[in-house]
N, C-alpha and C. Protein backbone atom coordinates (compact mmCIF):
# COMPACT_ATOMS: atom_id res chain seq x y z
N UNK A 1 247.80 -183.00 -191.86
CA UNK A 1 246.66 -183.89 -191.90
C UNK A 1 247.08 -185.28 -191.42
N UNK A 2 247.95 -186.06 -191.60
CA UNK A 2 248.90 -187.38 -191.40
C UNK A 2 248.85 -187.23 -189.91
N UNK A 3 249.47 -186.53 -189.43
CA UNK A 3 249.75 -186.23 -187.99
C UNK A 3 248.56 -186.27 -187.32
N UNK A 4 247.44 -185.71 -187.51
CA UNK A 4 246.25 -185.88 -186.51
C UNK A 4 246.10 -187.41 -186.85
N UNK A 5 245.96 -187.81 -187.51
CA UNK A 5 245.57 -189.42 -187.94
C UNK A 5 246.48 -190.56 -186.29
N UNK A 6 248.00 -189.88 -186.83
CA UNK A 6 248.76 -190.86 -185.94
C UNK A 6 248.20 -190.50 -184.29
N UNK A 7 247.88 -189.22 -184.62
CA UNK A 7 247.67 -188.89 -182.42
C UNK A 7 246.25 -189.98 -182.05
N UNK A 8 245.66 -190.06 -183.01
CA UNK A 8 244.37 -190.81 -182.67
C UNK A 8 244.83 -192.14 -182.65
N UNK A 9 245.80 -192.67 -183.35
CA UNK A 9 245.92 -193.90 -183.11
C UNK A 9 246.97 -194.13 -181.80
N UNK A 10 247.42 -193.10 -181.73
CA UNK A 10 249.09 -193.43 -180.30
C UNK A 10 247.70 -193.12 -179.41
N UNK A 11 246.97 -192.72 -179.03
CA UNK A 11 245.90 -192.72 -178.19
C UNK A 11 245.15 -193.54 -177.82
N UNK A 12 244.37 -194.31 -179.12
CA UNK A 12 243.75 -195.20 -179.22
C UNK A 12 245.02 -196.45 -178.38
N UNK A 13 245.90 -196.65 -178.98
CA UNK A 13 246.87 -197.93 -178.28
C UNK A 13 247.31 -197.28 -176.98
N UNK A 14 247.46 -196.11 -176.27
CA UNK A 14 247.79 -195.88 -175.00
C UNK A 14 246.81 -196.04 -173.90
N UNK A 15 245.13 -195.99 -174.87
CA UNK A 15 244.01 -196.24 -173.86
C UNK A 15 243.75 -197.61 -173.69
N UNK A 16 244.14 -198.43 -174.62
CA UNK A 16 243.96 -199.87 -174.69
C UNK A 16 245.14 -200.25 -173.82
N UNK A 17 246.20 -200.41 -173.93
CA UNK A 17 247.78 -200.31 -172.92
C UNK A 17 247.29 -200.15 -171.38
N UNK A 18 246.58 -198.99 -171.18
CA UNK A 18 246.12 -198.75 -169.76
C UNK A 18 244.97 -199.59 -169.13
N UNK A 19 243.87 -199.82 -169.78
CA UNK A 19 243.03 -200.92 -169.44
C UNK A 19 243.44 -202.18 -169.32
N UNK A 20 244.55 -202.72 -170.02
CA UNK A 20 244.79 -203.99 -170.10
C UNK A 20 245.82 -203.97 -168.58
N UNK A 21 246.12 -202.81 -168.26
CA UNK A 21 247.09 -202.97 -167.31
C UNK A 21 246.20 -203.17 -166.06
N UNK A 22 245.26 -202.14 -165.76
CA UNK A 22 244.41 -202.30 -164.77
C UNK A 22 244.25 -203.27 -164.19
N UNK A 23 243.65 -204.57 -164.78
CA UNK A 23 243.57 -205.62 -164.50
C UNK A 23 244.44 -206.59 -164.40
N UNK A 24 245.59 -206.17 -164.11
CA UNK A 24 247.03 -207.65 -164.00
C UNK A 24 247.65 -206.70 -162.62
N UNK A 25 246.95 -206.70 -161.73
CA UNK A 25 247.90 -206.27 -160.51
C UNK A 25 247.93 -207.57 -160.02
N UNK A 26 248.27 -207.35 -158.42
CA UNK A 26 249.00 -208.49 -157.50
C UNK A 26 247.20 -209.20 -157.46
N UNK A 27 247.32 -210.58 -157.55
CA UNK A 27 245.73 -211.04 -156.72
C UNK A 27 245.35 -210.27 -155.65
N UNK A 28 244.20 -210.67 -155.00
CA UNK A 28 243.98 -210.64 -153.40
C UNK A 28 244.09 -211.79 -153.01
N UNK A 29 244.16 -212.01 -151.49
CA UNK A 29 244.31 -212.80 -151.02
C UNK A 29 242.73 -213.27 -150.90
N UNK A 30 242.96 -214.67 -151.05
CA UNK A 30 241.51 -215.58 -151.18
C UNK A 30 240.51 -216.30 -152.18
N UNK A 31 240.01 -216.84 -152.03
CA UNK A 31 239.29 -217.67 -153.39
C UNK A 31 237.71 -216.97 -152.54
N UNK A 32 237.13 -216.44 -153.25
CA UNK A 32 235.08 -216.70 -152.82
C UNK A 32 234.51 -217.45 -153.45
N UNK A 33 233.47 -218.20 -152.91
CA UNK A 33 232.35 -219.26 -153.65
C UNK A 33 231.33 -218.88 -153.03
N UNK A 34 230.35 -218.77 -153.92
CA UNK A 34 228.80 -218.75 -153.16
C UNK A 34 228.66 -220.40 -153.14
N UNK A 35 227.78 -220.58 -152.24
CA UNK A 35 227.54 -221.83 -151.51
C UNK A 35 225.82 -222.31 -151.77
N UNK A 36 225.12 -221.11 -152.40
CA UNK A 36 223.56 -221.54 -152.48
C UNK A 36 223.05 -221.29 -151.21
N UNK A 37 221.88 -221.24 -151.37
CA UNK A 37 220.50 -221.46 -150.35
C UNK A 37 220.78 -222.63 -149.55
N UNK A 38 221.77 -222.90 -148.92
CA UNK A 38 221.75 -224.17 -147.78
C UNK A 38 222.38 -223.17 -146.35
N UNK A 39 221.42 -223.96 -145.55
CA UNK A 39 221.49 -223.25 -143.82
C UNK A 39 222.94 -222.91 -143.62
N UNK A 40 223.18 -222.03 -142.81
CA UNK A 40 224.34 -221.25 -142.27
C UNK A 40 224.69 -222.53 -141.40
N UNK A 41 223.89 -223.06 -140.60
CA UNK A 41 224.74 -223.85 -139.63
C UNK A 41 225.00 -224.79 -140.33
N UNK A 42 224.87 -225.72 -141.03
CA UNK A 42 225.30 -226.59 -142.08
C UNK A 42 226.24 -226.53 -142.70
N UNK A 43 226.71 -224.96 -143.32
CA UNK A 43 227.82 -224.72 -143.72
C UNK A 43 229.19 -224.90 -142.98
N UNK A 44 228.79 -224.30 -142.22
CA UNK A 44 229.74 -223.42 -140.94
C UNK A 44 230.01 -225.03 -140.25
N UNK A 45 229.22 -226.52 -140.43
CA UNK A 45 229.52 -227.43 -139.91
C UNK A 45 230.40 -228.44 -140.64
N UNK A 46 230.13 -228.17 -141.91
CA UNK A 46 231.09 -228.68 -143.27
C UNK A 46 232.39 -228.17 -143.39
N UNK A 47 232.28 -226.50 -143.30
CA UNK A 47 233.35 -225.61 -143.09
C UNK A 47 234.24 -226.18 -142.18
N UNK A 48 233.85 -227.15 -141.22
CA UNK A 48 235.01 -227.60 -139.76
C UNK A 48 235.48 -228.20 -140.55
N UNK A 49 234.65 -229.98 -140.76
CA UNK A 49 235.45 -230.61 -141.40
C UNK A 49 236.39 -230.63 -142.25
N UNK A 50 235.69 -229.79 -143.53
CA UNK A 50 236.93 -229.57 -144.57
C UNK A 50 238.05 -229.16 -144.14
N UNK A 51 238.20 -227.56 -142.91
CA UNK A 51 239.53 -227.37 -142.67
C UNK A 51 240.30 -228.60 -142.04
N UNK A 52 239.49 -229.24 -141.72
CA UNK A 52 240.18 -230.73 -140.39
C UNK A 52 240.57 -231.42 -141.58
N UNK A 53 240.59 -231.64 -142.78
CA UNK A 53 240.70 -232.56 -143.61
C UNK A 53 242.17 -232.10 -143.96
N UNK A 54 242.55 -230.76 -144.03
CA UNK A 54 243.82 -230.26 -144.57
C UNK A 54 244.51 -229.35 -143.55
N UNK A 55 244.23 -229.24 -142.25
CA UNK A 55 244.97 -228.31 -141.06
C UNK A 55 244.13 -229.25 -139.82
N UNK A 56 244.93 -228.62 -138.28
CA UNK A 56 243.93 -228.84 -137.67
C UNK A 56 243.94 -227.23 -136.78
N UNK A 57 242.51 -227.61 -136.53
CA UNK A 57 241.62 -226.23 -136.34
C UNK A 57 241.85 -225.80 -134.98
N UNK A 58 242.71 -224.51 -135.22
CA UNK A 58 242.85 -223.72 -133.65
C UNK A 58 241.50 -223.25 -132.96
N UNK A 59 240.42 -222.48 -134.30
CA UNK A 59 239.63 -221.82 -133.64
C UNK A 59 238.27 -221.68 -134.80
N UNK A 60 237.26 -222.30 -133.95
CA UNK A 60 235.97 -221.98 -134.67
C UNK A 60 235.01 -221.29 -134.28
N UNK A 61 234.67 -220.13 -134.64
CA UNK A 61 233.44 -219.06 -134.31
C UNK A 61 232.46 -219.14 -134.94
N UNK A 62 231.07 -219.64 -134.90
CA UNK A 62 230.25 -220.02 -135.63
C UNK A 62 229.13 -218.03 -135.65
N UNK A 63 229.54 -217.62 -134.63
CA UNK A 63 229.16 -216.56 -134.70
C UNK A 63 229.71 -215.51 -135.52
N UNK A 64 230.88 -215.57 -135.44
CA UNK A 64 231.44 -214.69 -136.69
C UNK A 64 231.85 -215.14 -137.78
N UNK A 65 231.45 -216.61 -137.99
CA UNK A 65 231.57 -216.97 -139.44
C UNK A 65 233.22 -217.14 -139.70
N UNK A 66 234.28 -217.46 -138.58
CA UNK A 66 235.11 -217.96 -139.03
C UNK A 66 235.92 -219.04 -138.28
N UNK A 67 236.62 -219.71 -139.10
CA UNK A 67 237.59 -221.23 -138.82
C UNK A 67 238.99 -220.77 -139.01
N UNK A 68 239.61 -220.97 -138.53
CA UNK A 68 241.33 -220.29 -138.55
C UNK A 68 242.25 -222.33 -138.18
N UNK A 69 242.51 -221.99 -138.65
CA UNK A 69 243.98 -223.37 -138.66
C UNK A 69 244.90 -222.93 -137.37
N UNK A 70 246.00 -223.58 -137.39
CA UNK A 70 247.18 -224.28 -136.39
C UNK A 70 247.94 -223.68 -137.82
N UNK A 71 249.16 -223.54 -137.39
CA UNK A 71 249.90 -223.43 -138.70
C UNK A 71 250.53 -224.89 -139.08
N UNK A 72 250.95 -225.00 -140.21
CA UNK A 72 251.05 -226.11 -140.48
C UNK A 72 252.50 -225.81 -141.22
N UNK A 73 253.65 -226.67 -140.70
CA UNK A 73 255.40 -226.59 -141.43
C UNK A 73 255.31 -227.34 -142.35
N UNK A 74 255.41 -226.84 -143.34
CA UNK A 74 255.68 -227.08 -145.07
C UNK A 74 257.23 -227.15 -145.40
N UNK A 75 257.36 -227.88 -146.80
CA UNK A 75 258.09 -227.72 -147.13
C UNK A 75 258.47 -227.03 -148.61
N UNK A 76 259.49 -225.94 -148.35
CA UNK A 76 259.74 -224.89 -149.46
C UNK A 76 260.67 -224.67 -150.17
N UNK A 77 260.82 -224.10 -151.05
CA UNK A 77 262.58 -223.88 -151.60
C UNK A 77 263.14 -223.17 -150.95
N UNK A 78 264.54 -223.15 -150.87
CA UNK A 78 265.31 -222.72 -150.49
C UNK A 78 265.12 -221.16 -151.17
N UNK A 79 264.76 -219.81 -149.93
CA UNK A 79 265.05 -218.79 -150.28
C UNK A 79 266.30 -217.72 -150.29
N UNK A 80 267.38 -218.60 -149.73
CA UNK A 80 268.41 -217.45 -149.59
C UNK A 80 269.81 -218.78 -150.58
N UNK A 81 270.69 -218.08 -150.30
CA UNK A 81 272.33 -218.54 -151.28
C UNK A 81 272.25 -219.86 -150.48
N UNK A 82 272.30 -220.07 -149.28
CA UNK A 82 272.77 -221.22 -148.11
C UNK A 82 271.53 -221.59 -147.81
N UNK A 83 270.53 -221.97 -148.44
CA UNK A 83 269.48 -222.06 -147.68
C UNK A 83 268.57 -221.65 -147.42
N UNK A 84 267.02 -222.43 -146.85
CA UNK A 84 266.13 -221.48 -146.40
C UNK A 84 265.88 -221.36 -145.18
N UNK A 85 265.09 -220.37 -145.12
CA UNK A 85 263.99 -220.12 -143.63
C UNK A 85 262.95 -221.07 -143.45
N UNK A 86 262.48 -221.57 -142.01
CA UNK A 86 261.24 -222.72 -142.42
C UNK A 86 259.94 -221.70 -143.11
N UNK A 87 259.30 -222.69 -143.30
CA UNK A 87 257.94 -222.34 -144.03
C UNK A 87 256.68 -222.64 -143.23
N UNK A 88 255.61 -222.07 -143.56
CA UNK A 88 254.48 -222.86 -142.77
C UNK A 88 253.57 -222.32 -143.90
N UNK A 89 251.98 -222.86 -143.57
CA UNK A 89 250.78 -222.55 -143.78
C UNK A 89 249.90 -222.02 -142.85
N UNK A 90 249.13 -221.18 -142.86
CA UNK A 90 247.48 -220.81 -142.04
C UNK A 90 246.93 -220.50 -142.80
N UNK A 91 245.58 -221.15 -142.56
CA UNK A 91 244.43 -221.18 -143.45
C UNK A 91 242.96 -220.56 -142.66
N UNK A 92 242.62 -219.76 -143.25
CA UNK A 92 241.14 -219.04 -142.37
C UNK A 92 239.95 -219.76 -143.16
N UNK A 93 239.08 -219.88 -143.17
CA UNK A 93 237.28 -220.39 -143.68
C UNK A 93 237.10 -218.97 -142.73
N UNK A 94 236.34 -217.92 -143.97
CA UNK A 94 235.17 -217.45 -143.45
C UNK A 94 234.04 -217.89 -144.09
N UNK A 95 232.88 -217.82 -143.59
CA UNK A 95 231.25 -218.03 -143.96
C UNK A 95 230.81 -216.93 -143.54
N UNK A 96 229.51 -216.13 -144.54
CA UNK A 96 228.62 -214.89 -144.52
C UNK A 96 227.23 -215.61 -144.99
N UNK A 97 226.20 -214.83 -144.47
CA UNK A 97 225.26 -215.07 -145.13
C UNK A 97 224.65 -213.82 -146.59
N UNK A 98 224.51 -213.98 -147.50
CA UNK A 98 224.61 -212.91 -148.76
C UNK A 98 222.97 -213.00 -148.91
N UNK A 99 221.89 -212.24 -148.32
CA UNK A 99 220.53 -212.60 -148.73
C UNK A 99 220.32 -214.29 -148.20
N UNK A 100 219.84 -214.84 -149.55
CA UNK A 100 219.41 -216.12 -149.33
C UNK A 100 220.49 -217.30 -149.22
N UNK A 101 221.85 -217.02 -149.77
CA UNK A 101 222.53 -217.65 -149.94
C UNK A 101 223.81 -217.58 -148.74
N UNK A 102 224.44 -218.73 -148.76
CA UNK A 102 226.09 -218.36 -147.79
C UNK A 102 226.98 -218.66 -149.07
N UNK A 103 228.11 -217.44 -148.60
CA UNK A 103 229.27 -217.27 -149.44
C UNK A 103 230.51 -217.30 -148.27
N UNK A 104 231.38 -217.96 -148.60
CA UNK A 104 232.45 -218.97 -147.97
C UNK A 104 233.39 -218.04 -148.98
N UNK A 105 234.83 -217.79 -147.80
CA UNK A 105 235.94 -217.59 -148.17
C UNK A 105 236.75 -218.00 -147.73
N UNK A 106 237.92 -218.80 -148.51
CA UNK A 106 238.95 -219.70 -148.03
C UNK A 106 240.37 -218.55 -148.74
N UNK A 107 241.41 -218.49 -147.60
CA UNK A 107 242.48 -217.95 -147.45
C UNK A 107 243.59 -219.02 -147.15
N UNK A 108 244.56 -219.04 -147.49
CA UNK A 108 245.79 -220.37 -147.43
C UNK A 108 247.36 -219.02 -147.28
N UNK A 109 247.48 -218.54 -146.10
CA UNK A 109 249.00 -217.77 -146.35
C UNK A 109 249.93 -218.70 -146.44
N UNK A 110 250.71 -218.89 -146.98
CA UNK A 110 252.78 -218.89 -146.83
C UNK A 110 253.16 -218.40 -146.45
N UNK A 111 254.08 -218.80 -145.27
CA UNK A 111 254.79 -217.48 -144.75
C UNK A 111 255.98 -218.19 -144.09
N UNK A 112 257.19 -217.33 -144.35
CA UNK A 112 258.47 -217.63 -143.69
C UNK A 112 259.05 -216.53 -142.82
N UNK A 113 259.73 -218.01 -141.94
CA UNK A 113 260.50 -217.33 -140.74
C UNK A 113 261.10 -216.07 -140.83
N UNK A 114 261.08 -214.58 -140.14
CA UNK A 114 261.70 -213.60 -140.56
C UNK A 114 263.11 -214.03 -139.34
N UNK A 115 263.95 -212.53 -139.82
CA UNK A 115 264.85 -212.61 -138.70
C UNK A 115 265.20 -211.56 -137.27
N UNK A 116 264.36 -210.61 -137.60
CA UNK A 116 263.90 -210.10 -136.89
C UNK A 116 263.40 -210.02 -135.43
N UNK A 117 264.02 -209.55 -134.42
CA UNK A 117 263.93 -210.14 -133.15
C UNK A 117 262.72 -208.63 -132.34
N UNK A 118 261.75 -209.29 -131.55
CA UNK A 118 260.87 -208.06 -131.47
C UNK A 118 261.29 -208.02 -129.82
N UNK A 119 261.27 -206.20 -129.89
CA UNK A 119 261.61 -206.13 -128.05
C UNK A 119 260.97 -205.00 -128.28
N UNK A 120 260.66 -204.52 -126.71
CA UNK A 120 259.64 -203.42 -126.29
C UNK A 120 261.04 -202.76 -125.38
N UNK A 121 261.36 -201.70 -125.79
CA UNK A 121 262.33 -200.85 -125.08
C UNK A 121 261.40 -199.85 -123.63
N UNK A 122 261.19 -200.43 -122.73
CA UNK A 122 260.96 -199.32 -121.66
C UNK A 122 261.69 -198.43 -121.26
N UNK A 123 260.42 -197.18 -120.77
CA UNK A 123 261.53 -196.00 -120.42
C UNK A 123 262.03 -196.37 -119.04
N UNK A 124 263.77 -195.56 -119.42
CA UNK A 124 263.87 -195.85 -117.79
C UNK A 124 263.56 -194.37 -116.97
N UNK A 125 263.12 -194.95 -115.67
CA UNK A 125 262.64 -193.57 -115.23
C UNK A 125 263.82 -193.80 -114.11
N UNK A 126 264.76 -193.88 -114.08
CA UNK A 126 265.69 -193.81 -113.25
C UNK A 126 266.44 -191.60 -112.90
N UNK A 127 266.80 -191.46 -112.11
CA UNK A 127 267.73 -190.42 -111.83
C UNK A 127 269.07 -190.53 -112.01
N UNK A 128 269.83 -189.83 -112.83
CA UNK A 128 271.30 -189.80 -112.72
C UNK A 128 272.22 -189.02 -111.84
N UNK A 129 271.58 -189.02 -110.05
CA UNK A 129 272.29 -188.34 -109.62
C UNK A 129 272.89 -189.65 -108.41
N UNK A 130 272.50 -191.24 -108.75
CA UNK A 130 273.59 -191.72 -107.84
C UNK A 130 274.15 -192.66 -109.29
N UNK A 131 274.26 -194.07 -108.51
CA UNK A 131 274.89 -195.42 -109.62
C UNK A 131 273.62 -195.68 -110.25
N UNK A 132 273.66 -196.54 -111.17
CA UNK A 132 272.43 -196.92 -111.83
C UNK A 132 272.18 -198.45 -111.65
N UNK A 133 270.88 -198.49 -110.87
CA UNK A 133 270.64 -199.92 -110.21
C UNK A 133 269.87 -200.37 -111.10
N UNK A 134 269.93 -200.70 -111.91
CA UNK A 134 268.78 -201.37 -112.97
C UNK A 134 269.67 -202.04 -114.15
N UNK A 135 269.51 -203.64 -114.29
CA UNK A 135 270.35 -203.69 -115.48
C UNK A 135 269.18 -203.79 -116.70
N UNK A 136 269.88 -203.58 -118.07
CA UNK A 136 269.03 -203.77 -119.59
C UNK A 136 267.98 -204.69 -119.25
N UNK A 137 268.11 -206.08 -118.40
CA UNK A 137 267.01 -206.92 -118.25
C UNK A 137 266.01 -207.25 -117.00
N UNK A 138 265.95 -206.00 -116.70
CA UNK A 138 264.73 -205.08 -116.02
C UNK A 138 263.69 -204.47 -117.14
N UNK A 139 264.85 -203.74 -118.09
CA UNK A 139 263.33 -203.52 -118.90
C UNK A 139 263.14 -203.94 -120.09
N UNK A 140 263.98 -205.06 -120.68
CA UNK A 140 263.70 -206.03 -121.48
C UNK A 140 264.01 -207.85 -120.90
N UNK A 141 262.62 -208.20 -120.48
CA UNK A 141 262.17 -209.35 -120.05
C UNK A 141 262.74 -210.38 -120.90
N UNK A 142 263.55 -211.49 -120.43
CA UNK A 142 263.99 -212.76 -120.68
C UNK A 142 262.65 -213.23 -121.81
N UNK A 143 263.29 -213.11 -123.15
CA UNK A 143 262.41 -214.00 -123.91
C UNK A 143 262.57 -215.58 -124.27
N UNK A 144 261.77 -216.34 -124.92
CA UNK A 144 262.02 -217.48 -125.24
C UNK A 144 262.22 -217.74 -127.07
N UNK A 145 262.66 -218.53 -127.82
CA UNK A 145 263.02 -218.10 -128.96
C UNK A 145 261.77 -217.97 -129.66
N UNK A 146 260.35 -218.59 -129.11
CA UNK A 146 258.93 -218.32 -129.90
C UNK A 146 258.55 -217.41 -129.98
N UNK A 147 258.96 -216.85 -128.67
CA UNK A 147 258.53 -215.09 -128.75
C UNK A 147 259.02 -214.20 -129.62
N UNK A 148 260.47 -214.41 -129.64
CA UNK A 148 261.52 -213.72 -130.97
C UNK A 148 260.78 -214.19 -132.34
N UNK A 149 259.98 -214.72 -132.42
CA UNK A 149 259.38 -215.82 -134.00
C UNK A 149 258.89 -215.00 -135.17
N UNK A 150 259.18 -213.94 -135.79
CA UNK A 150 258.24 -213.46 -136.98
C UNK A 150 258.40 -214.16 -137.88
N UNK A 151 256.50 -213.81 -138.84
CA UNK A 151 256.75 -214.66 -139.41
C UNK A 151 255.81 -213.83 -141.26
N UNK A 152 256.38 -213.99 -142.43
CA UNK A 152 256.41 -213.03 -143.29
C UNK A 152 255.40 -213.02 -144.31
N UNK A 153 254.24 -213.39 -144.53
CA UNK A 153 253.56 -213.77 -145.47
C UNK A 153 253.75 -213.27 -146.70
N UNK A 154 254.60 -214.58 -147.44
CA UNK A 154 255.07 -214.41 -148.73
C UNK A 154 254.26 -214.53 -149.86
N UNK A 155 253.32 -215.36 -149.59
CA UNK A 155 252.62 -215.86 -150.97
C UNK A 155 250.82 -216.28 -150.62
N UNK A 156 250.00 -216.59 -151.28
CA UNK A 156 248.23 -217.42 -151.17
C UNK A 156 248.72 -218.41 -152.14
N UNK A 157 248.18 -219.71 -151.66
CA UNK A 157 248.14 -220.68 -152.25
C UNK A 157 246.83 -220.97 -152.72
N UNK A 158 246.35 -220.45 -153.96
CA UNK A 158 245.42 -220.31 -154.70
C UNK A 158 244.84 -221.67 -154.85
N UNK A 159 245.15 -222.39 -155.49
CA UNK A 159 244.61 -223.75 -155.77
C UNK A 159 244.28 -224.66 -154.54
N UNK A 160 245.17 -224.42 -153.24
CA UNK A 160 244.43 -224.91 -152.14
C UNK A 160 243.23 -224.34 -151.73
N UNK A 161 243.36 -223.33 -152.06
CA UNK A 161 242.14 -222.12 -151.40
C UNK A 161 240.63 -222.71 -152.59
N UNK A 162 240.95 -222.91 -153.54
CA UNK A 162 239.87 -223.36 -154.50
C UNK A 162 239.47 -224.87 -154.13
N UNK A 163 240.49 -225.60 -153.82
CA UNK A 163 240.21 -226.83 -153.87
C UNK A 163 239.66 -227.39 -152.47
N UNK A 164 239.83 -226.54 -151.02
CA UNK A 164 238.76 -226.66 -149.97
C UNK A 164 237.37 -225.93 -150.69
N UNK A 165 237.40 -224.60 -151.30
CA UNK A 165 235.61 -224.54 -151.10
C UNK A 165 235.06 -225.37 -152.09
N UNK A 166 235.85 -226.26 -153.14
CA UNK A 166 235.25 -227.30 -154.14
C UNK A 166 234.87 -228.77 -153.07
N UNK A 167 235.54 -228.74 -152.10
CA UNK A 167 235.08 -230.06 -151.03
C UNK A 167 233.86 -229.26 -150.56
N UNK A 168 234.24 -228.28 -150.01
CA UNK A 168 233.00 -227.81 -148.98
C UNK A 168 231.50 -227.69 -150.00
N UNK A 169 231.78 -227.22 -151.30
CA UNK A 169 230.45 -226.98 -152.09
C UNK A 169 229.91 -228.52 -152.29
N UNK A 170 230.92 -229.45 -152.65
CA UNK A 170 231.20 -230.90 -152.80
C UNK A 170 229.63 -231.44 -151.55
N UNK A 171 230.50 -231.26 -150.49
CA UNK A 171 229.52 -231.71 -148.63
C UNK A 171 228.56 -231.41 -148.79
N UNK A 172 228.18 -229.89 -149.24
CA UNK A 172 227.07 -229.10 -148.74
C UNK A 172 226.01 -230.05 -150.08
N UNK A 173 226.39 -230.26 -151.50
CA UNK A 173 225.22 -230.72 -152.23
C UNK A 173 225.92 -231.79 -152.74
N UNK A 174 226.67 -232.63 -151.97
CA UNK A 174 226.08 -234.19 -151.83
C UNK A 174 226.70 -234.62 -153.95
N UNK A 175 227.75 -233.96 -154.18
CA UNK A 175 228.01 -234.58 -155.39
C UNK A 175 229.05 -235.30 -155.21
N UNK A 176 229.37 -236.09 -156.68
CA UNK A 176 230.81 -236.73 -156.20
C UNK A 176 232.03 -236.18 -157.23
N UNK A 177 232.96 -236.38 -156.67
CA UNK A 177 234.38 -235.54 -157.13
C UNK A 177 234.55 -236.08 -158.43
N UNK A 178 234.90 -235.22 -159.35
CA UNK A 178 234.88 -235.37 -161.07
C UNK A 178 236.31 -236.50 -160.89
């Protein structure tokens, strides 16, 4: 009789254990804000500024509802024994329209230099019945070190990501900063 008692309770705490886990994975990447009933182009015109206020803006599509940054070199801790890799930022603004309202999503990556060098190995279509006239850089083209550049997205910088759509909600209805 004791024993059925305990299975209901190691149950009861293994179903509670599992729910609580559910919800503590990795974030996603991004902050969302609904923005209210104010015009898409209005947004999407606030949306510039704000990114101009904290990046400057490679690319704005008012048609697809997004703003993308320049990357921007930060400064980070040191990730390895000797040192780090540089760091940067890119930041996206998307804008949707949701029904009556626009909902704005702000993204902020981190990301460091990998080391990783990228090459495209072509086939050689050569014959091995004379010398071989082709050297390695025939079919791997002279790069420059930007081209070699990966780059690793380590982390979202959450609180930046909150604190542009708090300007942008800020623009769009005209309040002033607490």
């Amino acid at each position: 009789m004791m024993r059925h008692g305990w299975d209901i309770r190691l149950a009861t705490i293994l179903l509670a254990a599992c729910a609580g886990a559910a919800g503590c994975g990795p974030r996603t990447p991004g902050e969302t804000r609904i923005l209210g009933p104010v015009p898409y182009e209005a947004a999407f015109a606030s949306g510039q500024e704000v990114m101009s206020q904290y990046f400057s803006v490679a690319e704005a599509d008012a048609e697809r509802g997004r703003i993308v940054s320049r990357p921007k070199h930060i400064e980070a801790d040191n990730d390895r024994i000797l040192g780090g890799s540089p760091a940067r930022q890119i930041a996206t603004l998307r804008l949707r329209r949701d029904g009556g309202d626009v909902v704005a999503q702000a993204t902020v990556q981190t990301q460091r230099q990998g080391q990783s060098v990228h090459r495209q190995r072509a086939v050689q279509d050569e014959n091995y019945d004379g010398a071989p006239n082709k050297s390695p850089s025939y079919y791997e083209a002279a790069t420059t070190p930007e081209q070699n550049e990966t780059w690793v997205t380590r982390s979202y910088d959450h609180a930046l990501e909150r604190k542009m759509l708090d300007d942008l909600f800020r623009r769009l209805h005209h309040q002033a900063a607490p």
